[in-house]
N, C-alpha and C. Protein backbone atom coordinates (compact mmCIF):
# COMPACT_ATOMS: atom_id res chain seq x y z
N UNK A 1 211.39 109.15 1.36
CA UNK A 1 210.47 108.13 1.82
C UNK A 1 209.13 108.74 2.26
N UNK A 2 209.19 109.84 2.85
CA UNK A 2 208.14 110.89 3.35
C UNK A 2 206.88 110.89 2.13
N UNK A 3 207.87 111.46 1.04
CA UNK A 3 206.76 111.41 0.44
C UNK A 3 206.27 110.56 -0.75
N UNK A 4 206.72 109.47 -0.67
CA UNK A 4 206.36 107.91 -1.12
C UNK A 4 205.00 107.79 -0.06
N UNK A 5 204.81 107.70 1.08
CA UNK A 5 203.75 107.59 2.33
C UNK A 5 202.72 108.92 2.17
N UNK A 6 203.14 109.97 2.00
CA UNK A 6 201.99 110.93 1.52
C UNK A 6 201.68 110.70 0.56
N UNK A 7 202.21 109.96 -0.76
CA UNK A 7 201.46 109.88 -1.71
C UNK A 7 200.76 108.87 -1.89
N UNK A 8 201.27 107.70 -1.22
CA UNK A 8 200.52 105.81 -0.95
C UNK A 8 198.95 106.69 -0.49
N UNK A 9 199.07 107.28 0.97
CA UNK A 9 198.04 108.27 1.70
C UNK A 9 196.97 108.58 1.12
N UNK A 10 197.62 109.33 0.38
CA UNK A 10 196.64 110.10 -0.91
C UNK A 10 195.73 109.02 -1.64
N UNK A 11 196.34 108.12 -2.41
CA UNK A 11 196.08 107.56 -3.72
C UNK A 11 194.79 106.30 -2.47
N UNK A 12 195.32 105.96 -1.45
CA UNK A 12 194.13 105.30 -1.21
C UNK A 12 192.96 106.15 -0.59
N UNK A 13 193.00 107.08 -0.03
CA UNK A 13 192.02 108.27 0.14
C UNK A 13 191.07 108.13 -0.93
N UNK A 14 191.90 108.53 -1.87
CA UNK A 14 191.02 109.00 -3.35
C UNK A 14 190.51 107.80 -3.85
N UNK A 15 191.20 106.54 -3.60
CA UNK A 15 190.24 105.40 -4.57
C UNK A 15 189.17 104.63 -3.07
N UNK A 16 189.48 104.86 -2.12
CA UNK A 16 188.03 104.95 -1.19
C UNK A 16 187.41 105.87 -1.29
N UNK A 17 187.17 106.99 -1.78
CA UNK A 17 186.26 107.77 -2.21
C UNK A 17 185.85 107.40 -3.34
N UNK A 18 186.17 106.79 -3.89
CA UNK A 18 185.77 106.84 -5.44
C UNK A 18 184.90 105.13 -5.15
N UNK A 19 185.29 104.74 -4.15
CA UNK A 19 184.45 102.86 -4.17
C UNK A 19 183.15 103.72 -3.64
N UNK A 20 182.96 104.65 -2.49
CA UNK A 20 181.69 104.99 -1.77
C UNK A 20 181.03 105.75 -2.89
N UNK A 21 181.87 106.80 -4.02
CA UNK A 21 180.67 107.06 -5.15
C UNK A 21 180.19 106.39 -5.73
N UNK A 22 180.96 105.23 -5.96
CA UNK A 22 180.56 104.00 -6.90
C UNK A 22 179.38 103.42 -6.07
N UNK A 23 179.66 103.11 -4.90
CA UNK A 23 178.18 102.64 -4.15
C UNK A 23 177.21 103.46 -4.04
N UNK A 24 177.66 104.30 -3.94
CA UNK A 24 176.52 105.57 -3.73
C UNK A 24 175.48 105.64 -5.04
N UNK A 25 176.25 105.55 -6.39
CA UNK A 25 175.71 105.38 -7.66
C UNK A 25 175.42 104.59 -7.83
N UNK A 26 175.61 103.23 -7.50
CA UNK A 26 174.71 102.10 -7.56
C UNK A 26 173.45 101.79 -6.35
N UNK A 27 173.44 102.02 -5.64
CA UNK A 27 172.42 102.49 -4.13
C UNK A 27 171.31 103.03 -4.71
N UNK A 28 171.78 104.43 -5.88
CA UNK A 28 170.58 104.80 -6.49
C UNK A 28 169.95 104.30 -7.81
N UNK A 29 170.69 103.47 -8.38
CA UNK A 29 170.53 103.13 -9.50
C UNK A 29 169.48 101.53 -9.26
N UNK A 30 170.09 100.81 -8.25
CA UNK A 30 169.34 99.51 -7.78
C UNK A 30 168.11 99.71 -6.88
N UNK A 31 168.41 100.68 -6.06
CA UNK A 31 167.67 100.88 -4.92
C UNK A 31 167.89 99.51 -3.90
N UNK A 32 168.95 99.07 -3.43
CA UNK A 32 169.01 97.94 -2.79
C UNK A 32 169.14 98.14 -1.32
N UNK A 33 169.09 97.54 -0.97
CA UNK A 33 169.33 97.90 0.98
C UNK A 33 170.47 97.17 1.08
N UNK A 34 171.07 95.82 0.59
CA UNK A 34 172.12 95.71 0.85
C UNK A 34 173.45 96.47 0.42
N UNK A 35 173.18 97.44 -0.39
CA UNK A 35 174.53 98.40 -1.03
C UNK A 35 174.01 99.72 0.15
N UNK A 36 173.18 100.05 0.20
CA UNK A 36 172.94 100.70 1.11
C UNK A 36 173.77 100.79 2.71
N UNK A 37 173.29 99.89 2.70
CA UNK A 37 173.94 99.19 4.14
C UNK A 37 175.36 99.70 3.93
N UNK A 38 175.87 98.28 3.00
CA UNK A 38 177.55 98.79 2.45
C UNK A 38 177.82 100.40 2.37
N UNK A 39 177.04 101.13 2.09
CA UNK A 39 177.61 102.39 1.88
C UNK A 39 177.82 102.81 3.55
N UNK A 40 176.46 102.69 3.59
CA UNK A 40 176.69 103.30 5.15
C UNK A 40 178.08 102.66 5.70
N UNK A 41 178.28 101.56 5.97
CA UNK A 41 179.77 100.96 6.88
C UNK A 41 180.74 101.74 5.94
N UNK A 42 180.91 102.31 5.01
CA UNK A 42 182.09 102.48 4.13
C UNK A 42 181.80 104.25 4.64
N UNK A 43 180.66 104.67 5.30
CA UNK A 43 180.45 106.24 6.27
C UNK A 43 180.84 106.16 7.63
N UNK A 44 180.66 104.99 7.83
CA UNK A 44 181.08 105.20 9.17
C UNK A 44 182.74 104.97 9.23
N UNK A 45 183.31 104.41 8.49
CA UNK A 45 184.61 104.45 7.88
C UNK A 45 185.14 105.97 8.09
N UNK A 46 184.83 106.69 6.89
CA UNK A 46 185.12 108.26 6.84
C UNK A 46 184.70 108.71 7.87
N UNK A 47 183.73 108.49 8.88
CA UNK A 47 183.78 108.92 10.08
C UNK A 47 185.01 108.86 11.31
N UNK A 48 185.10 107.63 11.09
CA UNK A 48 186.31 106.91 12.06
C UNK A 48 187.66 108.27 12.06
N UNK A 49 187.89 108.37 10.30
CA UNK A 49 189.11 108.91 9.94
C UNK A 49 188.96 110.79 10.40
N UNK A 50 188.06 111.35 10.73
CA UNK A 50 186.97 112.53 11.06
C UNK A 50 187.63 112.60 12.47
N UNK A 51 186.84 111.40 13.29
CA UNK A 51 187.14 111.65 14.65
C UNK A 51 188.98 111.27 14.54
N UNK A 52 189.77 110.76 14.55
CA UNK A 52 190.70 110.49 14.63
C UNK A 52 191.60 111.71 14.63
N UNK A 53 190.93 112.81 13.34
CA UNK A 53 191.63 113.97 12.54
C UNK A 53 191.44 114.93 13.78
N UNK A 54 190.25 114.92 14.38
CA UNK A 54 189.77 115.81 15.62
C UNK A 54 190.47 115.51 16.92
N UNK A 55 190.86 114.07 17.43
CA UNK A 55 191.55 113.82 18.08
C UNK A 55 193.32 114.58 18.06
N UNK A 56 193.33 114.07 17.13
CA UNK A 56 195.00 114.67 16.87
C UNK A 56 194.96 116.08 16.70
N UNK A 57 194.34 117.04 16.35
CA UNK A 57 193.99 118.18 16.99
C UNK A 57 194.12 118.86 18.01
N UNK A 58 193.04 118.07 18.56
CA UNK A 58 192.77 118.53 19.99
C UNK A 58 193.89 118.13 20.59
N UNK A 59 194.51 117.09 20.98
CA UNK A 59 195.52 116.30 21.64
C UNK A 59 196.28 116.14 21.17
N UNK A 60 197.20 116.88 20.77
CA UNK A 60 198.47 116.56 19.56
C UNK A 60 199.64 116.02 20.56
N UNK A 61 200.39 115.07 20.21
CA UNK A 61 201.38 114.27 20.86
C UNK A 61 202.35 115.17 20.53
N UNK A 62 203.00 115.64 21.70
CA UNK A 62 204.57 116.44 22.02
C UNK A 62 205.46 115.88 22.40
N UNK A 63 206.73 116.05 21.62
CA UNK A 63 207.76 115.14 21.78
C UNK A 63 208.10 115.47 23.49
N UNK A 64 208.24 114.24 23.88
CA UNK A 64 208.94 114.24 25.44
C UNK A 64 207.79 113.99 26.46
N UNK A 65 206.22 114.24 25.90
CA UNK A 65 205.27 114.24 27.17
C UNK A 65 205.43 112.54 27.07
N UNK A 66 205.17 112.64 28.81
CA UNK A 66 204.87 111.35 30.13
C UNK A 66 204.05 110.78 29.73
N UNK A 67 204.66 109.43 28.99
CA UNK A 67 203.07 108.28 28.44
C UNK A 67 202.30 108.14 30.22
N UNK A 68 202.86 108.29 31.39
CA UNK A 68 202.08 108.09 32.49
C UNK A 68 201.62 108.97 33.01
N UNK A 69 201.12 109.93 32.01
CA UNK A 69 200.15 111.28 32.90
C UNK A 69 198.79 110.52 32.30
N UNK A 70 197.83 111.14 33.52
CA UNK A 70 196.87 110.64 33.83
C UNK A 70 195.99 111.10 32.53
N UNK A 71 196.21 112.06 32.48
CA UNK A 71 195.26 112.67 31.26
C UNK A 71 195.43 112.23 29.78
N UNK A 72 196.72 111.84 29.75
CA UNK A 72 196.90 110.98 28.39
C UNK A 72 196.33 109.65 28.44
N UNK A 73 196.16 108.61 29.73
CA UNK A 73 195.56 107.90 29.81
C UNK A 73 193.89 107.87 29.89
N UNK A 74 193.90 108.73 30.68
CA UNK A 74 191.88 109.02 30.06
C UNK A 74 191.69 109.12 28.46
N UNK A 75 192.71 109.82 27.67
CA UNK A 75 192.18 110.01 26.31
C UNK A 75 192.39 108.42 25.49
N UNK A 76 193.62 108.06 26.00
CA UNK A 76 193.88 106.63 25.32
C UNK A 76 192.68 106.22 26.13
N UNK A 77 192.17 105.65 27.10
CA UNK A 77 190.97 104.84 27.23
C UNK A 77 189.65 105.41 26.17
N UNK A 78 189.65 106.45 25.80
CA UNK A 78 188.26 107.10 24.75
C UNK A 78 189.16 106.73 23.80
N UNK A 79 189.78 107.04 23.01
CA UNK A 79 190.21 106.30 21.67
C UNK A 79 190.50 104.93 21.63
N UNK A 80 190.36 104.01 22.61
CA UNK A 80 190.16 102.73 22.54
C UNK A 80 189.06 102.26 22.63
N UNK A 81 187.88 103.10 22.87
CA UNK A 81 186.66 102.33 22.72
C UNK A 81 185.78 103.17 22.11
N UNK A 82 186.21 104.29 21.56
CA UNK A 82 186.01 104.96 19.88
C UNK A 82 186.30 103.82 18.90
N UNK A 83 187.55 103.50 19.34
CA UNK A 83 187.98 102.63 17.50
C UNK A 83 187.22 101.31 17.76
N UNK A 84 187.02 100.59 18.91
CA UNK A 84 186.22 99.40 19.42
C UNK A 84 184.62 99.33 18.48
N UNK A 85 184.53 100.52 18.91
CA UNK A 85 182.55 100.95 18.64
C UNK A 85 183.25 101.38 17.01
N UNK A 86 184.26 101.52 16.56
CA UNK A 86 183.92 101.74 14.59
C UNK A 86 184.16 100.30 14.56
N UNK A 87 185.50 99.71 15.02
CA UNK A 87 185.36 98.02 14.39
C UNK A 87 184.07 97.33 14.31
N UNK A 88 183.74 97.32 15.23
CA UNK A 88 182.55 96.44 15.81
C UNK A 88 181.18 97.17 14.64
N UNK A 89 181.19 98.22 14.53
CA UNK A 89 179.85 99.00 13.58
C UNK A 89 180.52 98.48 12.18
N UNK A 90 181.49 98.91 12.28
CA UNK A 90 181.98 98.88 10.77
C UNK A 90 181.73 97.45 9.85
N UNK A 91 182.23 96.38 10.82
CA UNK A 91 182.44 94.96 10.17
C UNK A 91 180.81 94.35 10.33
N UNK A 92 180.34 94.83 11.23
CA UNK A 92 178.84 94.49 11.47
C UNK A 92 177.65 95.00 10.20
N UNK A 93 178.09 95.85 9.46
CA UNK A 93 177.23 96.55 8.82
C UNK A 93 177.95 95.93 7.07
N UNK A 94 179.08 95.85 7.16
CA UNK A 94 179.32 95.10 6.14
C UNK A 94 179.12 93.77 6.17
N UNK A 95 179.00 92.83 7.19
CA UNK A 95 178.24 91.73 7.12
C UNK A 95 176.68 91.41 7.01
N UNK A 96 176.17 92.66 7.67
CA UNK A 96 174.55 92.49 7.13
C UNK A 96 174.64 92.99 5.83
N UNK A 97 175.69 94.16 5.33
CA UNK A 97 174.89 94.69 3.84
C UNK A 97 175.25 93.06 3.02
N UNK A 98 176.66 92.33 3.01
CA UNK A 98 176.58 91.32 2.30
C UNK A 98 175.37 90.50 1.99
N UNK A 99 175.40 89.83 3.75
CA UNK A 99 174.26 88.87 3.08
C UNK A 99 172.84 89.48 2.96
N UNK A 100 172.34 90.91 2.67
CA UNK A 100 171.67 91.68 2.23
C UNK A 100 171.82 91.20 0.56
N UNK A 101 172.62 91.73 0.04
CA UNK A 101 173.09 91.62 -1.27
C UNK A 101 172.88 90.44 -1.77
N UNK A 102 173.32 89.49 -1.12
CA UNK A 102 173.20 88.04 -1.51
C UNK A 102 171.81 87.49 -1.28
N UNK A 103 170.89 87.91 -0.91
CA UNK A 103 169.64 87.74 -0.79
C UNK A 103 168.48 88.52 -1.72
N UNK A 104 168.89 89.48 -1.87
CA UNK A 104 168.01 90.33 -3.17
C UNK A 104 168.83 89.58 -4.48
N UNK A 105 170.51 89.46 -4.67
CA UNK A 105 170.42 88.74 -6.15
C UNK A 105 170.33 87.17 -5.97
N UNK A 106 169.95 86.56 -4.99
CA UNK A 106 169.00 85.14 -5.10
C UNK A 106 167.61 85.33 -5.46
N UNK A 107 167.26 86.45 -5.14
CA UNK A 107 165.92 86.75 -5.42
C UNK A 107 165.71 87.14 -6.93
N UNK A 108 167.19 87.61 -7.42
CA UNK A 108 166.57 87.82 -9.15
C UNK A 108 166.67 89.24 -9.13
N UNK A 109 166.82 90.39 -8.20
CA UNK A 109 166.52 91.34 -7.95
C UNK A 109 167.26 92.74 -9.13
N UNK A 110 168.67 91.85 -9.22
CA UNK A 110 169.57 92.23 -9.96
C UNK A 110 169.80 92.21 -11.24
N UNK A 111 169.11 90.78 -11.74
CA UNK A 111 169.20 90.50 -12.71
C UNK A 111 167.70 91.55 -13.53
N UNK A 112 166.67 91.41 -12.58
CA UNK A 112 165.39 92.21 -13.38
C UNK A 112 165.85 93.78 -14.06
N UNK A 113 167.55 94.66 -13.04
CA UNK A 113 167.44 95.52 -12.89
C UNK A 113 168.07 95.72 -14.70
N UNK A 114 168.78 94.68 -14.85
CA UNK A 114 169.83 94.99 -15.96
C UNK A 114 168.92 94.82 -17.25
N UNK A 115 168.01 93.54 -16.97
CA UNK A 115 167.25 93.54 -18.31
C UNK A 115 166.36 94.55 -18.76
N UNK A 116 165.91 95.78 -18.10
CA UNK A 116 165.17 97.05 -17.88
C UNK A 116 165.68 97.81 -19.04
């Protein structure tokens, strides 16, 4: 089962990397601010997963430690308003890149790019 979950792991890793090249290649190809945008929230994404990787690091959970030591509770209060400040950036930046997007191809913006 282990490694059914390392490989699920994997395979979405790699095809979220592969949506942010795809934006990334279209970002330069349109020059749009709303894919832009989108890219960025889809960075601060891979960021999220960065700090998380650094967390578990630094603070690696040992079998048997006291969920009521104080110091595990200071870190759970910073990783609760770490992941607070990515939700909140994350969904915020994909709602402006949308209706970004949806406003340059009302404008035609998209369509000028293809007939080129």
């Amino acid at each position: 089962m282990k490694v059914f979950v390392d490989l699920a792991t994997w395979i979405e890793y790699v095809g979220f990397l592969a949506l942010i090249v795809f934006l990334v290649f279209f970002c330069i190809r349109t020059r749009s601010k709303g894919l832009i945008v989108l890219a960025t929230a889809m960075g601060v994404r891979v960021l999220s997963w960065l700090v998380r990787a650094v967390y578990n690091y630094i603070w690696p959970w040992k079998p048997g430690m006291d969920v009521r030591d104080m110091s595990l509770w200071h870190k759970l209060k910073l990783s609760m308003v770490t992941v607070g400040i990515e939700i909140v950036l994350f969904y915020g930046l994909c709602l402006l890149g949308a209706f970004l997007v949806y406003k340059e191809w009302w404008n035609g913006k998209f369509n000028r790019e293809i007939e080129k």
